[in-house]
C-alpha atoms as a PDB file:
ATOM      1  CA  UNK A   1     -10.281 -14.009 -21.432  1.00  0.00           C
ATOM      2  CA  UNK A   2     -11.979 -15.475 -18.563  1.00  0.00           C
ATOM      3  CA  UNK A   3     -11.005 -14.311 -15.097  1.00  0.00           C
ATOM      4  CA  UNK A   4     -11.042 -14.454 -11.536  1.00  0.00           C
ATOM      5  CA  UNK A   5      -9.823 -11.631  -9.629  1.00  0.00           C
ATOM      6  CA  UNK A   6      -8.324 -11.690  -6.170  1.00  0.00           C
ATOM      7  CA  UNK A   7      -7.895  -8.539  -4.018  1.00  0.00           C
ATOM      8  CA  UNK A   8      -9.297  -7.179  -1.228  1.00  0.00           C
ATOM      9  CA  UNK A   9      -8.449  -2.924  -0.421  1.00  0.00           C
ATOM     10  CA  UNK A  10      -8.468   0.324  -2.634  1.00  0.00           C
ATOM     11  CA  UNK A  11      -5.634  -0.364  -4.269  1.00  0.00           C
ATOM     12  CA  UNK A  12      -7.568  -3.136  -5.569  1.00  0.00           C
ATOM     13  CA  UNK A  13     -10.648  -1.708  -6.454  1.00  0.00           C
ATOM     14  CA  UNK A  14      -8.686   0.302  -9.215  1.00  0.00           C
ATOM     15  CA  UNK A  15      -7.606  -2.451 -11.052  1.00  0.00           C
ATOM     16  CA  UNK A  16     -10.717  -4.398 -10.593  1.00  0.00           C
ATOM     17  CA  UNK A  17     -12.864  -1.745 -12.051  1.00  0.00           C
ATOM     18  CA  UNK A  18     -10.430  -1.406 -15.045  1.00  0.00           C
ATOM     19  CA  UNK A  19     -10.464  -4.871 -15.997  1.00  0.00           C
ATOM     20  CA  UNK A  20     -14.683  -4.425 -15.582  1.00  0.00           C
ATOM     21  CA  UNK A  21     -14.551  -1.873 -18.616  1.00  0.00           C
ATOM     22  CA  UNK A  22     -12.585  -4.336 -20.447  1.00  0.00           C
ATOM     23  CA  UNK A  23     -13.429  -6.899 -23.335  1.00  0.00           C
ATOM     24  CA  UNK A  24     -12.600  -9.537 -20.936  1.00  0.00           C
ATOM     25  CA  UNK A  25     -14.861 -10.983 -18.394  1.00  0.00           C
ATOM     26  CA  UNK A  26     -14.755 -11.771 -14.630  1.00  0.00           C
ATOM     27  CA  UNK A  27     -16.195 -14.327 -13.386  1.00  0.00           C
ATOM     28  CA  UNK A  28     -15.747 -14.322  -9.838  1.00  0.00           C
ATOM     29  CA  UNK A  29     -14.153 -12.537  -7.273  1.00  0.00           C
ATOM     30  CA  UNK A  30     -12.318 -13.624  -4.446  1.00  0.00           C
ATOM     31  CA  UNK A  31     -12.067 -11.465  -1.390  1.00  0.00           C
ATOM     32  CA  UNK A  32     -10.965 -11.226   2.790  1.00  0.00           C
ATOM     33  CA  UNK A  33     -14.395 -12.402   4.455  1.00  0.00           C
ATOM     34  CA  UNK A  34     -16.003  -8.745   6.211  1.00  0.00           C
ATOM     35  CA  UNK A  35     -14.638  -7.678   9.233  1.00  0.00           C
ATOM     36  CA  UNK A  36     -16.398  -5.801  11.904  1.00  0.00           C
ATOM     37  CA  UNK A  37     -15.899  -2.202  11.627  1.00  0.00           C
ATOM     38  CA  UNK A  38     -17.161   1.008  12.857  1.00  0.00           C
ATOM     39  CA  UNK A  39     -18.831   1.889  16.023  1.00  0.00           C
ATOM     40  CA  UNK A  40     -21.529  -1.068  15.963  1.00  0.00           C
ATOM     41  CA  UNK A  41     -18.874  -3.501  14.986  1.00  0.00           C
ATOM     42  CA  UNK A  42     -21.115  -4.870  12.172  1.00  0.00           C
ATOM     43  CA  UNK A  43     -19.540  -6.907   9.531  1.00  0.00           C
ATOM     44  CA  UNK A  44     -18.449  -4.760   6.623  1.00  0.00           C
ATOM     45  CA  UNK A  45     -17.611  -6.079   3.147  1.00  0.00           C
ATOM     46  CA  UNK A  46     -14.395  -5.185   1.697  1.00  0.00           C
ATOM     47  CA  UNK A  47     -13.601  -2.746  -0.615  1.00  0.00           C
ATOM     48  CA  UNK A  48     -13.408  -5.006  -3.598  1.00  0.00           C
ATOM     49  CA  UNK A  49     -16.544  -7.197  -2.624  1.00  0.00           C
ATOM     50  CA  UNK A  50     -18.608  -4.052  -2.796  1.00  0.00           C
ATOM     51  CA  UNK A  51     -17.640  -3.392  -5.793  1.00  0.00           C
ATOM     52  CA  UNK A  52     -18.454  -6.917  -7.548  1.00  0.00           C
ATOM     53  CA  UNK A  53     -21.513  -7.295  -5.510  1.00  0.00           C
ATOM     54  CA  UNK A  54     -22.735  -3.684  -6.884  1.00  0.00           C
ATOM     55  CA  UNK A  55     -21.606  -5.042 -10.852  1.00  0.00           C
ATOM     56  CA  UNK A  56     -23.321  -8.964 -10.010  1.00  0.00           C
ATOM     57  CA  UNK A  57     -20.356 -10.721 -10.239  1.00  0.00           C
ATOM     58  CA  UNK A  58     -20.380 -13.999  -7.724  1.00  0.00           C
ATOM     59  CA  UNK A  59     -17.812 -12.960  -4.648  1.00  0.00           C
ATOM     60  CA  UNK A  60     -16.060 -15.825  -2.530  1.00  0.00           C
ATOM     61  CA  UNK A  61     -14.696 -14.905   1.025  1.00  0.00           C
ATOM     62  CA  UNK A  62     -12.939 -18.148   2.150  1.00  0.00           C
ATOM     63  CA  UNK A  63     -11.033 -17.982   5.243  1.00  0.00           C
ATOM     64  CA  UNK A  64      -8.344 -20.308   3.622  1.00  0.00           C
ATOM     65  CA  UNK A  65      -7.649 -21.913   0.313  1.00  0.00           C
ATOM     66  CA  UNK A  66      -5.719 -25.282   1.700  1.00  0.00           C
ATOM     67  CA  UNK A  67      -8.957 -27.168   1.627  1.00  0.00           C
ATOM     68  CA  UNK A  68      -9.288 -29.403  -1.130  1.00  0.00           C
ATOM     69  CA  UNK A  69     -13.074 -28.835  -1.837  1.00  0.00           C
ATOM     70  CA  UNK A  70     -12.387 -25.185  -2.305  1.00  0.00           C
ATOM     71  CA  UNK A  71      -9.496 -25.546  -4.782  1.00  0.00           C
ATOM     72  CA  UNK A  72     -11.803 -27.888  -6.292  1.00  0.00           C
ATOM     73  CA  UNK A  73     -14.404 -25.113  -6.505  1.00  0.00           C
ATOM     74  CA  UNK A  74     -11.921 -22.888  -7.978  1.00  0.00           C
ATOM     75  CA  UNK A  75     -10.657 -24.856 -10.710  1.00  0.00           C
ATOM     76  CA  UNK A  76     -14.348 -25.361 -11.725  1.00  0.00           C
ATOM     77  CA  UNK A  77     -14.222 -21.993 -12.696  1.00  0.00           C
ATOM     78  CA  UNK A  78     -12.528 -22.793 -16.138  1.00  0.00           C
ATOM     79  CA  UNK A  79     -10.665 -19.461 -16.545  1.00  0.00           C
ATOM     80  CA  UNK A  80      -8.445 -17.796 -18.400  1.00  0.00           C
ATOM     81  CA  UNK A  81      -5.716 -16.222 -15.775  1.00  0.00           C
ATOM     82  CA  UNK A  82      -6.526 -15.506 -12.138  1.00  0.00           C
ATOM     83  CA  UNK A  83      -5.267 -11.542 -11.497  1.00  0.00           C
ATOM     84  CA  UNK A  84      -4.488 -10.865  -7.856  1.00  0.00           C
ATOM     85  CA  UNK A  85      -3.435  -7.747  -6.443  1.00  0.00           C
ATOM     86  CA  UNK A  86      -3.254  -6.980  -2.716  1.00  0.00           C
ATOM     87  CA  UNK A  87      -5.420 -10.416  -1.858  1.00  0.00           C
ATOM     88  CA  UNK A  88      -4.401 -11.761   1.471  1.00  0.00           C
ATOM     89  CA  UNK A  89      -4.518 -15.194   1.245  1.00  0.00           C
ATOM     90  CA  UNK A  90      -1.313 -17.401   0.481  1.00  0.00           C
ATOM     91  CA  UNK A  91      -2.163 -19.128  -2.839  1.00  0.00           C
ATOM     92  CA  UNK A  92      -1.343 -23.003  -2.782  1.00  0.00           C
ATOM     93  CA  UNK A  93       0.232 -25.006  -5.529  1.00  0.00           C
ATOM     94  CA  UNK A  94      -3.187 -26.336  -6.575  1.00  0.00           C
ATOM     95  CA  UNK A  95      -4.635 -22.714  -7.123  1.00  0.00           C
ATOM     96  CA  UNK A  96      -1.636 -21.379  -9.027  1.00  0.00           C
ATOM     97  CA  UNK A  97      -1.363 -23.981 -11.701  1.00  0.00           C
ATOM     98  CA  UNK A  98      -5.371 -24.306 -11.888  1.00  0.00           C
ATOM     99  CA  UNK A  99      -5.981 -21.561 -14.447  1.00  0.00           C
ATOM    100  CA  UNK A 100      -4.559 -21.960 -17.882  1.00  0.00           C
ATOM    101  CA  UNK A 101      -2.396 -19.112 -17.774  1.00  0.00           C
ATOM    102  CA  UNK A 102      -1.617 -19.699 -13.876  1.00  0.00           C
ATOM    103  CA  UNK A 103      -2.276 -16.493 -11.633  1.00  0.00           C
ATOM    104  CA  UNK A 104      -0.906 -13.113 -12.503  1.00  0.00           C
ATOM    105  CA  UNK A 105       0.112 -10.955  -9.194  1.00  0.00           C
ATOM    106  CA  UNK A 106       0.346  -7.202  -9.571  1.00  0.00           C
ATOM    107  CA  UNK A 107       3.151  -5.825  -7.037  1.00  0.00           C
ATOM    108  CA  UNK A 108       3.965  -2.145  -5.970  1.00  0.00           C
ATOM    109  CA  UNK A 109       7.658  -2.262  -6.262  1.00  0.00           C
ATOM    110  CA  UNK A 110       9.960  -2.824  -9.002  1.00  0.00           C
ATOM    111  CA  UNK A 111      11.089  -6.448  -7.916  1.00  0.00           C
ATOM    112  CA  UNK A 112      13.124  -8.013  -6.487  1.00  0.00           C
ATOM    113  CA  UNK A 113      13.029  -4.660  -4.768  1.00  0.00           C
ATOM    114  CA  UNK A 114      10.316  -4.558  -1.871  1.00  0.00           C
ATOM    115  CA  UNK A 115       9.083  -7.850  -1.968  1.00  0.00           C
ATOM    116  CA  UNK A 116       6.669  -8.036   0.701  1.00  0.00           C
ATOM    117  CA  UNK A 117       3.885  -6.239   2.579  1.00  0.00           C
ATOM    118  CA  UNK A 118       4.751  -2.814   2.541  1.00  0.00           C
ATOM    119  CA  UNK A 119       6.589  -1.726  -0.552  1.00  0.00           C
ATOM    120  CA  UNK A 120       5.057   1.599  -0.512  1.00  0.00           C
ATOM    121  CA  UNK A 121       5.992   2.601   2.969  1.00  0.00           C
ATOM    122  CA  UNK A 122       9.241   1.077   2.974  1.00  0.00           C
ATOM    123  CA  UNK A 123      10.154   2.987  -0.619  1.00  0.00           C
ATOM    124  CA  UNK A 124       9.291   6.543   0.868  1.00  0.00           C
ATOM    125  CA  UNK A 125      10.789   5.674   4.024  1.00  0.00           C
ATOM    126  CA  UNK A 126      14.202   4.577   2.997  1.00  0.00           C
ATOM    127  CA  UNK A 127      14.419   7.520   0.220  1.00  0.00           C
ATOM    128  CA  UNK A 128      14.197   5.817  -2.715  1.00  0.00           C
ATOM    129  CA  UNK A 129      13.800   7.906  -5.884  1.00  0.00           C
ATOM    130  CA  UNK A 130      11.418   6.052  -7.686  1.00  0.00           C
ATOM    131  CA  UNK A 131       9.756   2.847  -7.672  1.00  0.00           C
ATOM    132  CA  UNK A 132       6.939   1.160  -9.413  1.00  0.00           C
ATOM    133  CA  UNK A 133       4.406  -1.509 -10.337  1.00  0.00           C
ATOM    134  CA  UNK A 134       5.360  -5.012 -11.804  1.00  0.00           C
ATOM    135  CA  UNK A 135       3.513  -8.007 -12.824  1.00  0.00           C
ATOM    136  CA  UNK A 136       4.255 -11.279 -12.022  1.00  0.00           C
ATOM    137  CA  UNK A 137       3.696 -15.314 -13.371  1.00  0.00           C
ATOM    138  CA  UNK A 138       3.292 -16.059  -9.076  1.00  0.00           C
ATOM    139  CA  UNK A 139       5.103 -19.095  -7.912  1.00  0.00           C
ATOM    140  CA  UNK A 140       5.117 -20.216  -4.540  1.00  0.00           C
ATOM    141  CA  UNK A 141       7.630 -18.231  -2.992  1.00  0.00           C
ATOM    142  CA  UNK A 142       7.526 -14.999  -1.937  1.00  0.00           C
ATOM    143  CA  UNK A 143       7.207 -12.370  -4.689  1.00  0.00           C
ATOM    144  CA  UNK A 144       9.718 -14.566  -6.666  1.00  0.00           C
ATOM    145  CA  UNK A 145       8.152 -15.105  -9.734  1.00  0.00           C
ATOM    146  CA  UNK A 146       8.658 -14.222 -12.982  1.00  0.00           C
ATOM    147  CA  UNK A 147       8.096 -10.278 -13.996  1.00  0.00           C
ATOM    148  CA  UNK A 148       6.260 -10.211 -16.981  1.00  0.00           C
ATOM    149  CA  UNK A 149       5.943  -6.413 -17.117  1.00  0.00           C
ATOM    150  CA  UNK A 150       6.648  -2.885 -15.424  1.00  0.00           C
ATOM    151  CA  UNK A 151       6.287   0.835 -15.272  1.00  0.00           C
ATOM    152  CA  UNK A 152       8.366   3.054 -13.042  1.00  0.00           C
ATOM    153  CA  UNK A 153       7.083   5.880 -11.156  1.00  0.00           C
ATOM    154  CA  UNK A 154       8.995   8.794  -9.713  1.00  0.00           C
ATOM    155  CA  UNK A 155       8.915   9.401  -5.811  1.00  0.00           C
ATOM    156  CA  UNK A 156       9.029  13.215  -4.961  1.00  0.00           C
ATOM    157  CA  UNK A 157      10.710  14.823  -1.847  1.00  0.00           C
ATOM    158  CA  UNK A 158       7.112  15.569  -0.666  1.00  0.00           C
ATOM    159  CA  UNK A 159       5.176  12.470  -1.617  1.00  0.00           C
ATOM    160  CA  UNK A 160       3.012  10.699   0.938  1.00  0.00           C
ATOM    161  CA  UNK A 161       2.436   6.961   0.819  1.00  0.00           C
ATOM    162  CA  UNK A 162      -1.158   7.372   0.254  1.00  0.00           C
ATOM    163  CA  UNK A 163      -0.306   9.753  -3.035  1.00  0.00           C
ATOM    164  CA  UNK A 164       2.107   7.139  -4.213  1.00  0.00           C
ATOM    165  CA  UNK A 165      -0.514   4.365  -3.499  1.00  0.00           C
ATOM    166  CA  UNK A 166      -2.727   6.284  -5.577  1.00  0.00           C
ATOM    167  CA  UNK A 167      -0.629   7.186  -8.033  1.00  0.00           C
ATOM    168  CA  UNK A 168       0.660   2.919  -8.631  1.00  0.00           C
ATOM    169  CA  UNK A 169      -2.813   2.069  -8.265  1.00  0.00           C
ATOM    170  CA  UNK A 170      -4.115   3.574 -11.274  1.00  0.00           C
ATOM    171  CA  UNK A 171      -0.688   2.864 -13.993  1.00  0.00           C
ATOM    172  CA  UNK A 172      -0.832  -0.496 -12.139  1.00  0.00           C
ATOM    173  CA  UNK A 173      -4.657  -0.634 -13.929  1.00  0.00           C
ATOM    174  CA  UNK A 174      -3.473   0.404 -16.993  1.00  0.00           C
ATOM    175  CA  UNK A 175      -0.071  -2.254 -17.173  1.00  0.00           C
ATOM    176  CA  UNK A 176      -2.794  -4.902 -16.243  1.00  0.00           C
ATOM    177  CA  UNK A 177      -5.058  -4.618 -18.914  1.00  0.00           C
ATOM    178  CA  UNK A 178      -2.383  -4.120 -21.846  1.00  0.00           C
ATOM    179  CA  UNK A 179      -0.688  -6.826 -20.099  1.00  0.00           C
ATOM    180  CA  UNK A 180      -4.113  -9.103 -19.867  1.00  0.00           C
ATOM    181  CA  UNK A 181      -4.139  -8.590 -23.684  1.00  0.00           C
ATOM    182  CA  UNK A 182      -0.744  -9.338 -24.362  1.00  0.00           C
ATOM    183  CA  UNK A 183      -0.956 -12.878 -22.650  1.00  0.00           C
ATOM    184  CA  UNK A 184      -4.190 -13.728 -24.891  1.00  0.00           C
ATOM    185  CA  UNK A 185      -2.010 -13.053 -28.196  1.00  0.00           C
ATOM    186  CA  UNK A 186       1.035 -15.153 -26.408  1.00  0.00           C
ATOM    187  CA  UNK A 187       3.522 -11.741 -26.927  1.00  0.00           C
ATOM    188  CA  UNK A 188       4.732 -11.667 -23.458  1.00  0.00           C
ATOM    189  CA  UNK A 189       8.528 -12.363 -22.755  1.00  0.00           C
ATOM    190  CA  UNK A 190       9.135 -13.497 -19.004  1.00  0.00           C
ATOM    191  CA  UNK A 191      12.096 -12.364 -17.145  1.00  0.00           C
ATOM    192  CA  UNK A 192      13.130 -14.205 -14.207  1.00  0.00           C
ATOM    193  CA  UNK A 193      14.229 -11.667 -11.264  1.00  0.00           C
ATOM    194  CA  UNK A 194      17.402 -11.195 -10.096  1.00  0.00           C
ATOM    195  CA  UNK A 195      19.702 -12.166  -7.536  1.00  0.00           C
ATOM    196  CA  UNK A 196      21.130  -9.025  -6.163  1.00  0.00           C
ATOM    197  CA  UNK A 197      18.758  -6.615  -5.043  1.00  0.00           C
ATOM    198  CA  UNK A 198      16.749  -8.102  -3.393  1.00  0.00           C
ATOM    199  CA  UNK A 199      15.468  -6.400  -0.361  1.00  0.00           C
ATOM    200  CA  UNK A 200      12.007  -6.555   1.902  1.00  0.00           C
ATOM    201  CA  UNK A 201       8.957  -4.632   3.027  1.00  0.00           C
ATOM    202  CA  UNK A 202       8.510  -6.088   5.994  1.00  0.00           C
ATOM    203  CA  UNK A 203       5.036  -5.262   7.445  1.00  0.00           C
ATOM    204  CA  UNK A 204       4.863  -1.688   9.419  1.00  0.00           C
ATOM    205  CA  UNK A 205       4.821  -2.137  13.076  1.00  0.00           C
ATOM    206  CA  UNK A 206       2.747  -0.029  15.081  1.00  0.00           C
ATOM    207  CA  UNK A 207       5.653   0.494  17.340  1.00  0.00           C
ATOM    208  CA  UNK A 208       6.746   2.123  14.178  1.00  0.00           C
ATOM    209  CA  UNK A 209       4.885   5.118  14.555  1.00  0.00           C
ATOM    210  CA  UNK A 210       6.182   7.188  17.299  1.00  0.00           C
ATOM    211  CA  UNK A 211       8.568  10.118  16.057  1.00  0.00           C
ATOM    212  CA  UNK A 212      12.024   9.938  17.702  1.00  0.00           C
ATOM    213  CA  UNK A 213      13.380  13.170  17.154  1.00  0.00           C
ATOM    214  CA  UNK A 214      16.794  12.243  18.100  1.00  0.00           C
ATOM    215  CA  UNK A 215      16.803  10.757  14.269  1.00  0.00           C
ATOM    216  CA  UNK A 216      17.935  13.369  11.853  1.00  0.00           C
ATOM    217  CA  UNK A 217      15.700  15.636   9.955  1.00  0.00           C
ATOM    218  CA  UNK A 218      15.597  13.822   6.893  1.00  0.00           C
ATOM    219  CA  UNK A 219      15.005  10.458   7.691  1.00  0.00           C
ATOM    220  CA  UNK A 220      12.267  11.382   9.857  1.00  0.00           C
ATOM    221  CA  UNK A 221      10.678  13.329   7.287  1.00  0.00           C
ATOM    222  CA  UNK A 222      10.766  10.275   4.497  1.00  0.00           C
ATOM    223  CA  UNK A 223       9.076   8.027   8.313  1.00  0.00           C
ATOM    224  CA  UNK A 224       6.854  10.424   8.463  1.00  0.00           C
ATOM    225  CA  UNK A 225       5.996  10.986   4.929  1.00  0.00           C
ATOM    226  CA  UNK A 226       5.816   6.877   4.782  1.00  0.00           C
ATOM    227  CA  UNK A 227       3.246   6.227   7.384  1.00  0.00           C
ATOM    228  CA  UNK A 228       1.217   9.123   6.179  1.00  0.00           C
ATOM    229  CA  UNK A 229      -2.147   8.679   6.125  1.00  0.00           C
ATOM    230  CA  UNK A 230      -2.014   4.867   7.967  1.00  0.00           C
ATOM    231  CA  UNK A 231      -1.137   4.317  10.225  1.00  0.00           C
ATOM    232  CA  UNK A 232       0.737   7.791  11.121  1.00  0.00           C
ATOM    233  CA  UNK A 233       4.011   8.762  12.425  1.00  0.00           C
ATOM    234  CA  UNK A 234       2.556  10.577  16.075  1.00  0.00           C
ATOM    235  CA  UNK A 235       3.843  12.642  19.236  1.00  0.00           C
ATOM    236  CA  UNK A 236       2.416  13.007  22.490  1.00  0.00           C
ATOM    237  CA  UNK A 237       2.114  16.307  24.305  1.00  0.00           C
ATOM    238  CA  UNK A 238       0.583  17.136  27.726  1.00  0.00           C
ATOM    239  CA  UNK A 239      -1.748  13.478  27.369  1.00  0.00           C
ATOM    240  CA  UNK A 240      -2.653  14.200  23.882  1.00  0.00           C
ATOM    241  CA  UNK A 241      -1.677  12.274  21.163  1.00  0.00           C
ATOM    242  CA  UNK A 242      -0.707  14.023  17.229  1.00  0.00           C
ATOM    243  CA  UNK A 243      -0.328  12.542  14.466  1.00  0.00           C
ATOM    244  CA  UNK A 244       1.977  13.976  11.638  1.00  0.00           C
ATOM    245  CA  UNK A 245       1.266  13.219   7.987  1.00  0.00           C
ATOM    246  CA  UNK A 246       3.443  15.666   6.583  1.00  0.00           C
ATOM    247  CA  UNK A 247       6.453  17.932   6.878  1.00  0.00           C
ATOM    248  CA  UNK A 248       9.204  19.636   5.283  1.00  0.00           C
ATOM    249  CA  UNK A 249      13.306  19.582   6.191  1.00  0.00           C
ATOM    250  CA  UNK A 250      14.234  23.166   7.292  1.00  0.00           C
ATOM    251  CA  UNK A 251      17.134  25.031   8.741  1.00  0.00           C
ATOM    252  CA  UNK A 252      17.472  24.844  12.789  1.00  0.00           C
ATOM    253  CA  UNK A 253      19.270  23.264  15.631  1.00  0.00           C
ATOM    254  CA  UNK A 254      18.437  22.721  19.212  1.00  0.00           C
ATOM    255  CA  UNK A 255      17.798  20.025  21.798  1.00  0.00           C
ATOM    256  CA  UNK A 256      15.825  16.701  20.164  1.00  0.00           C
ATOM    257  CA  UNK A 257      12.097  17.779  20.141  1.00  0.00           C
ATOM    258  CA  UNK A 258      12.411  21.094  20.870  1.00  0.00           C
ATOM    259  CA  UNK A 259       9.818  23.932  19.447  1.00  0.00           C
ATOM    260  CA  UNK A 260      12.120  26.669  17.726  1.00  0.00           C
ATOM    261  CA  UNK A 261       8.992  28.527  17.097  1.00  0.00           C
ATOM    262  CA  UNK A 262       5.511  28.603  17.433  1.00  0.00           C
ATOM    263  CA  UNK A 263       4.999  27.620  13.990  1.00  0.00           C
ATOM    264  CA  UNK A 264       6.013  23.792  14.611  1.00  0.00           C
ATOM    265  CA  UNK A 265       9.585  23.805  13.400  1.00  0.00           C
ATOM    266  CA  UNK A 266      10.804  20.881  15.595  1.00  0.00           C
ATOM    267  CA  UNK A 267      14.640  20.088  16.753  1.00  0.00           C
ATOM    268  CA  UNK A 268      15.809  16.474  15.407  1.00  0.00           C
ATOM    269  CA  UNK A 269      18.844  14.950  16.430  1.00  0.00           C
ATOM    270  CA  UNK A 270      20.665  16.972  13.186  1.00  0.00           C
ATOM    271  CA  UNK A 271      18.772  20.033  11.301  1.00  0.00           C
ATOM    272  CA  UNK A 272      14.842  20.655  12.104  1.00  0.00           C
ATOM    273  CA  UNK A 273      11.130  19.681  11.050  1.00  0.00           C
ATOM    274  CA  UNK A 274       8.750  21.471  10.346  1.00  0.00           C
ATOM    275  CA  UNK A 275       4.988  20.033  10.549  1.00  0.00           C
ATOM    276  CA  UNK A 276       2.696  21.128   7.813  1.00  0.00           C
ATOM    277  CA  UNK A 277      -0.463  19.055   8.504  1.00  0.00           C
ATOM    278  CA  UNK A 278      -1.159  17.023  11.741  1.00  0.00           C
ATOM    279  CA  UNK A 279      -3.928  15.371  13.063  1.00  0.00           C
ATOM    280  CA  UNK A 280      -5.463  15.286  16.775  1.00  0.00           C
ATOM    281  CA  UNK A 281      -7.802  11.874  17.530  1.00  0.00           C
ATOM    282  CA  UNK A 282     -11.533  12.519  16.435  1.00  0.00           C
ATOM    283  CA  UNK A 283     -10.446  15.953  14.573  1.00  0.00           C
ATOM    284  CA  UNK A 284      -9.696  16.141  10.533  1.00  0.00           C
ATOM    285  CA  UNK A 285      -6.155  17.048   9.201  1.00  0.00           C
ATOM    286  CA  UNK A 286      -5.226  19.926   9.465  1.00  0.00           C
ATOM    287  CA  UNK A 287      -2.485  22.572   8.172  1.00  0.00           C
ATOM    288  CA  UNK A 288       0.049  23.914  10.328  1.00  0.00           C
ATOM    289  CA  UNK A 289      -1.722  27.421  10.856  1.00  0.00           C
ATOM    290  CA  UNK A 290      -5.287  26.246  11.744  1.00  0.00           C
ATOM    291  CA  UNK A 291      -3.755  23.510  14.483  1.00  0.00           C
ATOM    292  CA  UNK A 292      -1.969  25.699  16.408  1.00  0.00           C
ATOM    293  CA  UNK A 293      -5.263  28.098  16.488  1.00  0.00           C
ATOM    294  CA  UNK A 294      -6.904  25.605  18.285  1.00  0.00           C
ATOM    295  CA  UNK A 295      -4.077  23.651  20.000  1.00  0.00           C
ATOM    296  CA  UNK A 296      -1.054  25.808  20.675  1.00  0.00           C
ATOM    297  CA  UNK A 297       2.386  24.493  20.857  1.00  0.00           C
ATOM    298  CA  UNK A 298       4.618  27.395  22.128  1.00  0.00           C
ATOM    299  CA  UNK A 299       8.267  27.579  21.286  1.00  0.00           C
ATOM    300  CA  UNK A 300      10.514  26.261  24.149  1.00  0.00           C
ATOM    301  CA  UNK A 301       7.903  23.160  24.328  1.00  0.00           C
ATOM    302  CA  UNK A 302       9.760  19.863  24.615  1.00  0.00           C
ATOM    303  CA  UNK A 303       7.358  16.996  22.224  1.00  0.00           C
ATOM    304  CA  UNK A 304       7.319  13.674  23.630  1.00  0.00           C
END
């Protein structure tokens, strides 16, 4: 089959590099034009351009895909199926129905659960026991199209979003390739998505971020677990901002934020937190034990 592939992060990268060690061939890659990053503000390439610039495959950054001269450019292509996963870019009418097969979206939910931008994060976040990856015939709505495939994966009580991104990222690889070779031998049943169930992942706010600990225990510990690593749940004390990435319900009461101990175990508004790994700007993660070495929080303390 020939392809074009559309993505642009790490979650893309996975399934790009699959599809690389397959029989099938990709012919170009389509990626978010480099954005300045890092303290010189250079441009820097995206994850998946790197890639297909390191393997010689031709990489396209357009800043938009209404113009006609680039769907024109695109249909010249002559492919196969057009896989996109995590791309960026809304894909026009002309650009769906240009390769023979149309354009085949991998999605981190198990739809019409978590349509949207954040599946992930919103699946951790509002306890959900397990989710997944699908793959979908894209139409021009929203994550409406039909699901041609999925594979569930369980979410555990201590799962981060960047383990479950992980975790999707690679059986999301492995769907799309047996998936890829089940539309060249014409063996793949469609089912439309249903009505009921359908919820979104609405993009995560930065506003997000900050812990109230008036919220009980457990639903901050799912917000904190979902924002964990980016853009992570935080607290300020004394000036200095901390950023949680994980923690664990325990037993405790007292007034919303309070410090129980001196090993983190932090008041909510019902039962307690307590923070196993934090982060302080320009310092590494770090484990409960080894943060409070170096930045004490005594008990009584009241976290903003």
């Amino acid at each position: 089959m020939r392809i074009a592939f559309m993505g642009t992060p790490d979650f893309s990268v996975t399934v790009l590099k699959a599809l690389l060690k397959s029989e099938h061939k990709v012919v170009c890659v389509y990626s978010q034009p480099p954005r300045r990053a890092g303290r010189g503000k250079s441009l820097r390439p995206s994850p998946v351009h790197q890639v297909a610039s390191e393997n010689a495959i031709e990489v396209r950054t357009p800043h938009s895909l209404k113009d006609e001269a680039e769907q024109e450019k695109f249909a010249a292509l002559d492919i196969d199926v057009a896989i996109v996963v995590a791309y960026g870019l809304i894909l026009p009418l002309p650009i769906l129905t240009a390769p023979r097969h149309g354009c085949l979206n991998l999605h981190a939910s198990l739809l019409p659960r978590w349509r949207g931008a954040a599946p992930i994060q919103r699946a951790i976040m509002a306890g959900d026991t397990v989710t997944g990856v699908g793959i979908m015939q894209m139409a021009e709505g929203l994550d409406t199209g039909d699901v041609l495939a999925e594979e569930q994966v369980p979410i555990t009580n201590s799962m981060t979003a960047g383990e479950l991104h992980d975790e999707l990222a690679i059986v999301g690889a492995e769907l799309m390739i047996d998936t890829v070779n089940r539309l060249e031998t014409g063996t793949l049943i469609p089912r439309p998505q249903p009505e009921d169930g359908i919820t979104y992942a609405h993009k995560i706010d930065k506003a997000e971020a900050r812990i109230e600990w008036s919220r009980p225990a457990e639903e901050l510990c799912r917000h904190i677990r979902g924002l964990s690593p980016f853009p992570g749940a935080y607290f300020e004390y004394e000036g200095t901002r901390v950023k949680v990435l994980n923690a664990e319900v325990v037993d405790g009461e007292g007034r919303a934020g309070e410090l129980l101990d001196n090993e983190l175990t932090v008041a909510c508004g019902h039962g307690a937190l307590k923070l196993t790994l934090l982060q302080r700007s320009g310092k590494s993660p770090m484990a409960m034990k080894a943060f409070v070495n170096g930045f004490p929080l005594p008990k009584g303390s009241r976290l903003g």
